[in-house]
N, C-alpha and C. Protein backbone atom coordinates (compact mmCIF):
# COMPACT_ATOMS: atom_id res chain seq x y z
N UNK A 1 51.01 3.48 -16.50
CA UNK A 1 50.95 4.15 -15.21
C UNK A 1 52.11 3.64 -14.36
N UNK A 2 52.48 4.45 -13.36
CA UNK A 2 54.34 3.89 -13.04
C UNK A 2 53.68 4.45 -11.47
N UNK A 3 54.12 3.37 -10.79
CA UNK A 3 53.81 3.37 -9.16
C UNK A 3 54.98 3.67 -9.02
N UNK A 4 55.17 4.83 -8.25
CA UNK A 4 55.86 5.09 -6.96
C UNK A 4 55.72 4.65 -5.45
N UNK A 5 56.40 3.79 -4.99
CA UNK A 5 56.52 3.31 -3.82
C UNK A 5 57.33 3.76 -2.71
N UNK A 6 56.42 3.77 -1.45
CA UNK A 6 57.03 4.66 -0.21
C UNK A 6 57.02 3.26 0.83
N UNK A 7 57.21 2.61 1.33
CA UNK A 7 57.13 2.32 2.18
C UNK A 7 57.23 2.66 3.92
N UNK A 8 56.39 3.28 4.14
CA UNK A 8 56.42 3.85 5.16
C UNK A 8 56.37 2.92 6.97
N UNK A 9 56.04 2.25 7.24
CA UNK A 9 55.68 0.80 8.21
C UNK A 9 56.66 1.44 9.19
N UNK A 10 58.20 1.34 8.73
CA UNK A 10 59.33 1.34 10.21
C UNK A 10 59.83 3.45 10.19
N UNK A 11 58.97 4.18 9.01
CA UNK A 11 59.59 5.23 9.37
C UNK A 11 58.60 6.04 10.73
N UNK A 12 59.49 6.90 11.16
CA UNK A 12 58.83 7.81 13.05
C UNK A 12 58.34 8.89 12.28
N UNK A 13 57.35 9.37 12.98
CA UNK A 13 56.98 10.99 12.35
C UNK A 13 57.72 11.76 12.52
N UNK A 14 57.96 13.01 11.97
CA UNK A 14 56.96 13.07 10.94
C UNK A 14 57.18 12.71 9.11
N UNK A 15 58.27 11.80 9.39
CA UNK A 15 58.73 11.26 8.25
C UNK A 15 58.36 10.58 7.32
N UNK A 16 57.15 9.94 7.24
CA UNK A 16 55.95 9.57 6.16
C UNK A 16 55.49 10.78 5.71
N UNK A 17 54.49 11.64 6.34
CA UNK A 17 53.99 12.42 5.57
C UNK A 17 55.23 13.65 4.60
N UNK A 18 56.47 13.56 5.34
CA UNK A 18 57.44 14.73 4.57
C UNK A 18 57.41 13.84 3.57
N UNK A 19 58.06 12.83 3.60
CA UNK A 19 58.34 11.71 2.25
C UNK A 19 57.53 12.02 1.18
N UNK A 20 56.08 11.29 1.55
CA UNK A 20 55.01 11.45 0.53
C UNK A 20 54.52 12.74 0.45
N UNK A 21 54.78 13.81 0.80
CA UNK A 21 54.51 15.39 -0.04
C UNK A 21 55.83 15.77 -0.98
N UNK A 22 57.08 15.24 -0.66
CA UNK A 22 58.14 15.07 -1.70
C UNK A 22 57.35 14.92 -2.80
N UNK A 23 56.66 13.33 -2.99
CA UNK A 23 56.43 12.59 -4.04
C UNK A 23 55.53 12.92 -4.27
N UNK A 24 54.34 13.60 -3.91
CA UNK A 24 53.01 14.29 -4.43
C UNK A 24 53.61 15.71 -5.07
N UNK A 25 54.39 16.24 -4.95
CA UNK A 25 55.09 17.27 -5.69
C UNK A 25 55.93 17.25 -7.16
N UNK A 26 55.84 15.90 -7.27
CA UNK A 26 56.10 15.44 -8.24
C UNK A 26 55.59 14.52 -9.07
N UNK A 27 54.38 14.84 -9.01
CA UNK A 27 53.67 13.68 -9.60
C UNK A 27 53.10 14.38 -10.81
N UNK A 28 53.11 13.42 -11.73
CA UNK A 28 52.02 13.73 -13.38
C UNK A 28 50.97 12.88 -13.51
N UNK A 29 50.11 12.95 -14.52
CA UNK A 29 49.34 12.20 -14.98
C UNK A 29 49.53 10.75 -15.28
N UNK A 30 51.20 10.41 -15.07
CA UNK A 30 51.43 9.07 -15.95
C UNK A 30 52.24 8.54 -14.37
N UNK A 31 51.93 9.00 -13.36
CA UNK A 31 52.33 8.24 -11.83
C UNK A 31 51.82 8.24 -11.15
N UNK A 32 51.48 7.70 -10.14
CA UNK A 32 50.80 7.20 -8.43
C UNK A 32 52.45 7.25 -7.47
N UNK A 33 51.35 7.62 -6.16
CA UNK A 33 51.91 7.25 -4.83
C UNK A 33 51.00 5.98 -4.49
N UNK A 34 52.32 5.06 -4.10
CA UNK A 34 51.70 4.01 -3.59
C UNK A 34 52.19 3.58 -2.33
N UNK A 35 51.68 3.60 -1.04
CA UNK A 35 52.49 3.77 0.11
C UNK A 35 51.79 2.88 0.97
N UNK A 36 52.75 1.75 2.11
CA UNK A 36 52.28 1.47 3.12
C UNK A 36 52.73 2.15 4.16
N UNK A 37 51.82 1.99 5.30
CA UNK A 37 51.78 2.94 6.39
C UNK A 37 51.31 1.77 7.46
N UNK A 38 51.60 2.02 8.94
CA UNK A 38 50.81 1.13 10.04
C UNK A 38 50.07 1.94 10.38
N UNK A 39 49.74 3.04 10.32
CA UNK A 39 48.21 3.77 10.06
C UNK A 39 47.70 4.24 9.14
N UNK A 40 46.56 4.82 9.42
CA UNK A 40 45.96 5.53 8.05
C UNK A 40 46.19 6.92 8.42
N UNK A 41 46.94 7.47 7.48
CA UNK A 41 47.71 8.94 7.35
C UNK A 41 46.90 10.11 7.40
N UNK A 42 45.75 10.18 8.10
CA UNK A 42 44.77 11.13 7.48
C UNK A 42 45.23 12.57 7.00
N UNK A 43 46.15 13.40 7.91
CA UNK A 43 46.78 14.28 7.34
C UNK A 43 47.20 14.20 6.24
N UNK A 44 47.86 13.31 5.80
CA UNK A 44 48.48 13.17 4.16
C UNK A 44 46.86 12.95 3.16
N UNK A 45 46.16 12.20 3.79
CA UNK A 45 44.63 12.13 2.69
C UNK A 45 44.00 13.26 2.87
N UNK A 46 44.06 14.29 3.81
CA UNK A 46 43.59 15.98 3.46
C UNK A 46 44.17 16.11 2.76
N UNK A 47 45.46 17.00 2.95
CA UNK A 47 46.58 17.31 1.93
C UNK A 47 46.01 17.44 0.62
N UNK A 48 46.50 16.02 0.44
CA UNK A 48 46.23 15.29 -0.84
C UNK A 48 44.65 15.91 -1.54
N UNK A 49 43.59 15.55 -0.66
CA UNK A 49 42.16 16.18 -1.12
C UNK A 49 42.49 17.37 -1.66
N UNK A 50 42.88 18.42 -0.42
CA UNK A 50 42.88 19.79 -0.53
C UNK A 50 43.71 20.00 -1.65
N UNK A 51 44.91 19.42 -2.50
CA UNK A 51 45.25 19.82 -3.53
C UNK A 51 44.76 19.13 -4.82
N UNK A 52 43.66 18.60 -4.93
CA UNK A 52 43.20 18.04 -5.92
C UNK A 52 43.59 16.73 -6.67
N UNK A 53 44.27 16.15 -5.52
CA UNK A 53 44.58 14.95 -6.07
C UNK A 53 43.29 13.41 -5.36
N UNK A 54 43.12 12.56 -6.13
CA UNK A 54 42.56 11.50 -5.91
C UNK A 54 42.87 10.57 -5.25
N UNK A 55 42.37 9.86 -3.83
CA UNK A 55 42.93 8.89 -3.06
C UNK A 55 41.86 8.23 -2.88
N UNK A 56 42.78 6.59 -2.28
CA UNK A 56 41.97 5.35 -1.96
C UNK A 56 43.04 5.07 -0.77
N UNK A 57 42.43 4.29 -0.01
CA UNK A 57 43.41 3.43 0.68
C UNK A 57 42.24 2.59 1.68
N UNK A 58 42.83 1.74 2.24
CA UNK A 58 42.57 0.45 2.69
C UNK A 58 43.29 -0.29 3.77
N UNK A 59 42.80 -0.80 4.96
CA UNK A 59 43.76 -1.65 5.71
C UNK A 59 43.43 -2.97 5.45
N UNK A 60 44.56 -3.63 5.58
CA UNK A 60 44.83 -5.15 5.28
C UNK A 60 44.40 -6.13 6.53
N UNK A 61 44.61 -7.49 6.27
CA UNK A 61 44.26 -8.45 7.34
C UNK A 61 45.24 -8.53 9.01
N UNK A 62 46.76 -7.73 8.34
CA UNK A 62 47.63 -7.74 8.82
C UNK A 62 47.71 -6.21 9.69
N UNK A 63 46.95 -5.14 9.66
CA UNK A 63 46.67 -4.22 10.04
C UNK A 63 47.47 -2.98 9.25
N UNK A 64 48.29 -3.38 8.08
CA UNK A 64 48.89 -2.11 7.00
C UNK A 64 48.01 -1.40 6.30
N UNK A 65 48.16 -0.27 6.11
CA UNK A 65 47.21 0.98 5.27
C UNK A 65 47.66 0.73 4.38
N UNK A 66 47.48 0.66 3.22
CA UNK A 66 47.48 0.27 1.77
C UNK A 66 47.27 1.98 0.90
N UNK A 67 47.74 2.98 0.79
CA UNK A 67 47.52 4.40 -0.09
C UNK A 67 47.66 4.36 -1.35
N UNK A 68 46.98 4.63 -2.09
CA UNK A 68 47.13 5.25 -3.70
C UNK A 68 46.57 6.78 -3.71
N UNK A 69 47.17 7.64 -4.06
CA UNK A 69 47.29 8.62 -4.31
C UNK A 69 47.57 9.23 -6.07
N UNK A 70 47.03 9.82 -6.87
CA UNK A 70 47.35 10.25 -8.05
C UNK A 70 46.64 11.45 -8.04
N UNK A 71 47.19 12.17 -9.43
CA UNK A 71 47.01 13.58 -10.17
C UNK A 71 45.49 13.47 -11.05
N UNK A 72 45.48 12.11 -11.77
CA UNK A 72 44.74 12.25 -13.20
C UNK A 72 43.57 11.77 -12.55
N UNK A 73 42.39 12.37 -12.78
CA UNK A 73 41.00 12.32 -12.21
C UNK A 73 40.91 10.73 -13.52
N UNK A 74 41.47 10.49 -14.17
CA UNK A 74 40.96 9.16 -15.19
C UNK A 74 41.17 8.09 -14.83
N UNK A 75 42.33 7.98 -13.52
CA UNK A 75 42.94 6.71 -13.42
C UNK A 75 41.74 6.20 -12.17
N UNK A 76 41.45 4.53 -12.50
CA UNK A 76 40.94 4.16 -11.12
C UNK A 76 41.53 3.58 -10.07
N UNK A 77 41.59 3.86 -9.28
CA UNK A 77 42.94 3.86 -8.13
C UNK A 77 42.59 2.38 -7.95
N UNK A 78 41.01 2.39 -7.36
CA UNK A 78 40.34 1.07 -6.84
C UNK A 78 41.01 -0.39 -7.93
N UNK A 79 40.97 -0.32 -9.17
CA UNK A 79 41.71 -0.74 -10.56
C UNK A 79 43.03 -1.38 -9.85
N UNK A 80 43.74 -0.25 -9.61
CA UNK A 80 45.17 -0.37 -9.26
C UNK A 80 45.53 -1.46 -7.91
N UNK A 81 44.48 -0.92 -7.17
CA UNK A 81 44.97 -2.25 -5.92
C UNK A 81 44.75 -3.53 -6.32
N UNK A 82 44.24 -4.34 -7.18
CA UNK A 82 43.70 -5.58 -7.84
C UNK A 82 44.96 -6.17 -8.71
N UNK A 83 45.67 -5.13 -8.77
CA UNK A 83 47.23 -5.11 -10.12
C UNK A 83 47.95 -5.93 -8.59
């Protein structure tokens, strides 16, 4: 499985969510979006729902959103944050 990483933290809107629909447009079964954010993106976690892809995300101690995003209903995202 091959993470794609966005780091999103210092980008202005609406430049996270364009970014990560780039990279959700290109995603297969054998990649993730893996993105920090200083919020939680909810627009990008509709999106994402509404096209059938699978998400997790999480804020940290430090107040960063933590996103995994993938295609393959097999992968466990929850799995992936522990990597």
């Amino acid at each position: 499985m091959k993470k794609i990483a966005l780091d999103a933290r210092e980008l202005e809107h609406p430049e996270p969510l364009v970014q990560a629909t780039r990279i959700l447009q290109g995603l297969d079964d054998g990649n993730y979006l893996y993105m920090l954010h200083r919020k939680q993106p909810i627009p990008l976690l509709d999106l994402a729902s509404e096209q059938g892809f699978q998400t997790v995300s999480f804020q940290d101690h430090d107040n960063n959103w933590h996103i995994l995003i993938c295609r393959n209903p097999d992968i466990d995202l929850k799995e992936l944050l522990r990597v």
